[in-house]
C-alpha atoms as a PDB file:
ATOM      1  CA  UNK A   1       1.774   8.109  56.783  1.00  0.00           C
ATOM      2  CA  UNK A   2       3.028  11.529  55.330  1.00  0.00           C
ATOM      3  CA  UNK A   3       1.423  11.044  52.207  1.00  0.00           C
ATOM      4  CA  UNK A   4      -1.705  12.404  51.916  1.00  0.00           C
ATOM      5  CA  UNK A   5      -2.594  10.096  48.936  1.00  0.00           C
ATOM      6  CA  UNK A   6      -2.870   7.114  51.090  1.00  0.00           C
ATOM      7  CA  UNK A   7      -5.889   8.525  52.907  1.00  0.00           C
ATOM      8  CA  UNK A   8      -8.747   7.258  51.867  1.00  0.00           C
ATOM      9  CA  UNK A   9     -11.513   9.381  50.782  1.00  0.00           C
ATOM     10  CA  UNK A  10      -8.815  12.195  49.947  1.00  0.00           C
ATOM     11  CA  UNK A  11      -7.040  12.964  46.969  1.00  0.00           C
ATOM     12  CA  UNK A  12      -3.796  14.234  45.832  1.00  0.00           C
ATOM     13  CA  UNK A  13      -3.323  18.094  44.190  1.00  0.00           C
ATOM     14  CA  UNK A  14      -2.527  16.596  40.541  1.00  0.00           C
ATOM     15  CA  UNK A  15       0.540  17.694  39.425  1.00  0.00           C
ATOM     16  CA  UNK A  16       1.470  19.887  36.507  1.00  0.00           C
ATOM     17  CA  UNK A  17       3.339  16.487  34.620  1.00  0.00           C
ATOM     18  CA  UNK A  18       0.486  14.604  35.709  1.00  0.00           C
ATOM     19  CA  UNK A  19      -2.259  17.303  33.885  1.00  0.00           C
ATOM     20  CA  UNK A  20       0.334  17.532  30.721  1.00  0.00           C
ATOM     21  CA  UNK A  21      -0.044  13.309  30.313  1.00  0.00           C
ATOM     22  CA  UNK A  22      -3.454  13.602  31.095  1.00  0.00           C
ATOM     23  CA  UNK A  23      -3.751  16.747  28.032  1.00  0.00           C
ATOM     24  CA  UNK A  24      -1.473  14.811  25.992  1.00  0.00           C
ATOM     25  CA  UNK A  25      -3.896  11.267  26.191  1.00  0.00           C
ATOM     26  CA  UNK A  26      -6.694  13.183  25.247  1.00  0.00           C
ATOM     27  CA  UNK A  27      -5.419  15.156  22.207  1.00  0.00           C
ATOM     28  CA  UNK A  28      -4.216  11.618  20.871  1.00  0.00           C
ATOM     29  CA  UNK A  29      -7.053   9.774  21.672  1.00  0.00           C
ATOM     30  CA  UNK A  30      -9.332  13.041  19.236  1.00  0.00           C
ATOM     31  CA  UNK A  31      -6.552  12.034  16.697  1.00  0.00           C
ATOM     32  CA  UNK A  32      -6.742   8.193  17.048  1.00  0.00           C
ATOM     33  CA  UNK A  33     -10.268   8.659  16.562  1.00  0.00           C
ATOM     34  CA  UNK A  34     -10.240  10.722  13.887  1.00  0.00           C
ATOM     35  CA  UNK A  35      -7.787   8.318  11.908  1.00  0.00           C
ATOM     36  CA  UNK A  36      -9.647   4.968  12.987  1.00  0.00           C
ATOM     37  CA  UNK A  37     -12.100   5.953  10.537  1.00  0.00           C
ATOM     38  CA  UNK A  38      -9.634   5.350   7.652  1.00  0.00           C
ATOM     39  CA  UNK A  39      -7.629   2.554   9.145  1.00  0.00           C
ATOM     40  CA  UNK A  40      -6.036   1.874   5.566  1.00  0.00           C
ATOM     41  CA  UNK A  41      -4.968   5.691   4.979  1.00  0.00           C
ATOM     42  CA  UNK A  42      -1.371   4.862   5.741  1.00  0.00           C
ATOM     43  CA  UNK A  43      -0.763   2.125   3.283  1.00  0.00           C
ATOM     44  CA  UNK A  44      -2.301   4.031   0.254  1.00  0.00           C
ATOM     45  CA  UNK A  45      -0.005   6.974   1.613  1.00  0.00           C
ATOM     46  CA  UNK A  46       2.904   4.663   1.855  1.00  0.00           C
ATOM     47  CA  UNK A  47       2.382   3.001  -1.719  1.00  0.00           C
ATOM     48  CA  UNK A  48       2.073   6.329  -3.720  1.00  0.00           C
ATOM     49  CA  UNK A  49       5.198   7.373  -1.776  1.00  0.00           C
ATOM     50  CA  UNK A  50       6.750   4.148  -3.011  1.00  0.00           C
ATOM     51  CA  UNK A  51       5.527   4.628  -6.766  1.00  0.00           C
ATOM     52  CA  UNK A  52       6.752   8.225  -6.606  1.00  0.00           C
ATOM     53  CA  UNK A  53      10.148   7.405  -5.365  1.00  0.00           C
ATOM     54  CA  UNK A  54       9.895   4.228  -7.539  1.00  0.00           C
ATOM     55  CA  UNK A  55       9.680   6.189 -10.629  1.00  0.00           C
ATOM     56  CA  UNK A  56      11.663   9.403  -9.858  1.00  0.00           C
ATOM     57  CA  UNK A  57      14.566   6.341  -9.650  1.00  0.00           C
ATOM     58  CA  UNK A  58      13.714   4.340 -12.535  1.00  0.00           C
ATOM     59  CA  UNK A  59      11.099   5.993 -14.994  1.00  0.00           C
ATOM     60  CA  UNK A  60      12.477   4.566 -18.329  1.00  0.00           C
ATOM     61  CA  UNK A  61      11.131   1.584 -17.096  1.00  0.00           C
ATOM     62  CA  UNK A  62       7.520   3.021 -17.524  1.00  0.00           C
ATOM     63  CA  UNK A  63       8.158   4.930 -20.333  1.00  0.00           C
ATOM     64  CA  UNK A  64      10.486   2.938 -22.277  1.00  0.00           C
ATOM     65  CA  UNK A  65       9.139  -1.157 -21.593  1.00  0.00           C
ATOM     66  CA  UNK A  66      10.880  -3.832 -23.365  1.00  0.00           C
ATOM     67  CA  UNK A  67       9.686  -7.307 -23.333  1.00  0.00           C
ATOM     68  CA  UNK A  68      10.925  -9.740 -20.715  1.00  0.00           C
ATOM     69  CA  UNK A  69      12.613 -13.235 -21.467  1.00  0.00           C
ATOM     70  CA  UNK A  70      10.341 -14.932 -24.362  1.00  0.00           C
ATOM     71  CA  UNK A  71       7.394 -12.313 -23.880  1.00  0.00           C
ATOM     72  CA  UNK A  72       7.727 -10.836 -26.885  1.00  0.00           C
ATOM     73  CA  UNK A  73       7.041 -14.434 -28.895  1.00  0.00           C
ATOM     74  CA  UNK A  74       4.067 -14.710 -26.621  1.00  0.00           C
ATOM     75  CA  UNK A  75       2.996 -10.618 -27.407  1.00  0.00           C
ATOM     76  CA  UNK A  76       3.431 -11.558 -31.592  1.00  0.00           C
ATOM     77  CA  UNK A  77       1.095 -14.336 -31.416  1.00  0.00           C
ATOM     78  CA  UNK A  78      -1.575 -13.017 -29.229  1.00  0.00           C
ATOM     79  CA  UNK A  79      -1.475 -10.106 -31.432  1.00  0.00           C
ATOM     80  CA  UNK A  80      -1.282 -11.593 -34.631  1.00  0.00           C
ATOM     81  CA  UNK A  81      -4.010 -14.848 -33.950  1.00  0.00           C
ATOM     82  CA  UNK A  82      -6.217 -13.345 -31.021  1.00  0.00           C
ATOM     83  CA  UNK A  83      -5.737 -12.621 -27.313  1.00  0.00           C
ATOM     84  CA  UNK A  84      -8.001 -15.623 -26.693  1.00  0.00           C
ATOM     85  CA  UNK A  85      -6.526 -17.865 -28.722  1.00  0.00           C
ATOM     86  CA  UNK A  86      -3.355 -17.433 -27.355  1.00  0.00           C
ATOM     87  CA  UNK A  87      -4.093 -17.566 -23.942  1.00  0.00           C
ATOM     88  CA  UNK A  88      -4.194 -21.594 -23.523  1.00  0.00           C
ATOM     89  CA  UNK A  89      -0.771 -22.401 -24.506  1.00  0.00           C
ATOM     90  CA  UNK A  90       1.811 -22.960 -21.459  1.00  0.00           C
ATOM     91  CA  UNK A  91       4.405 -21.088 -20.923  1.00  0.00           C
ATOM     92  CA  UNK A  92       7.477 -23.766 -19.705  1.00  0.00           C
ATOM     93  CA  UNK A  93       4.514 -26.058 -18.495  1.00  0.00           C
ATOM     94  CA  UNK A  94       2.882 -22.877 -16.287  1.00  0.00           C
ATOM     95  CA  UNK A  95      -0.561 -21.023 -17.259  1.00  0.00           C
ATOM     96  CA  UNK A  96       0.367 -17.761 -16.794  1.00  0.00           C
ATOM     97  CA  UNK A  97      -3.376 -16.412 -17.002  1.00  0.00           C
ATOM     98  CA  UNK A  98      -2.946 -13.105 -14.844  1.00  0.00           C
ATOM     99  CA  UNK A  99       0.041 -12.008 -16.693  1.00  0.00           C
ATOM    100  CA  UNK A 100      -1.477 -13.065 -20.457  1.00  0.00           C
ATOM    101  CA  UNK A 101      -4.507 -11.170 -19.379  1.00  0.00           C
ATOM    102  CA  UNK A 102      -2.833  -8.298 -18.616  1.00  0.00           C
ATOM    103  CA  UNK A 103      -1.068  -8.068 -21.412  1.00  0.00           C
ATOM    104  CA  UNK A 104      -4.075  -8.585 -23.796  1.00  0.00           C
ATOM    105  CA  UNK A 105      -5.700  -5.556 -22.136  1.00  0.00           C
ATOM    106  CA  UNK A 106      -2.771  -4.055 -23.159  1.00  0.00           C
ATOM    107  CA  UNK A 107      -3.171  -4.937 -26.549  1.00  0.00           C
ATOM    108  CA  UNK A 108      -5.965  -2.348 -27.038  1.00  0.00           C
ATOM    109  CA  UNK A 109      -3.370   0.805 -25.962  1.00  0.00           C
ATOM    110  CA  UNK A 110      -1.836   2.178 -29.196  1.00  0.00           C
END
């Protein structure tokens, strides 16, 4: 028994490592807490790093868009006839509803 830890009722002299963990899991736990209140922070961060990169790489394909595939038949008609009366035709047998929508809201951009 020459450890004076295993005595019960007494305790050890903490040591300086041991006070450095214990400073070190409190000053994380104030910044866990602080972050937990925005638990989503770091994705938004991540995806605006992603767009940035994205379009540092690639930005003629923001500011110079060309139609994809047989779009541009699709982009005539709705904006010749209607957005809406375009938008219940199939595209290869698919309704593609999202995309057709998105592209009629583009249809009020000049």
């Amino acid at each position: 028994m020459g450890q004076d830890a295993a005595v019960p009722g007494r305790q050890a002299a903490p040591t300086a490592r041991a006070e450095r963990r214990v400073g070190l899991a409190r000053a994380w736990a104030r910044g866990r807490s602080a972050v937990s209140r925005h638990p989503g922070w770091w994705l938004v961060a991540a995806a605006v790093a992603t767009a940035i990169l994205w379009f540092s790489h690639m930005p003629s394909l923001l500011l110079h868009a060309q139609f994809y595939a047989d779009d541009g038949s699709w982009y005539q008609r709705a904006y010749s006839q209607g957005p809406l009366s375009s938008l219940p035709h199939p595209a290869a047998g698919y309704f593609v509803t999202l995309q057709r929508l998105a592209a009629s809201a583009s249809l009020a951009l000049p």
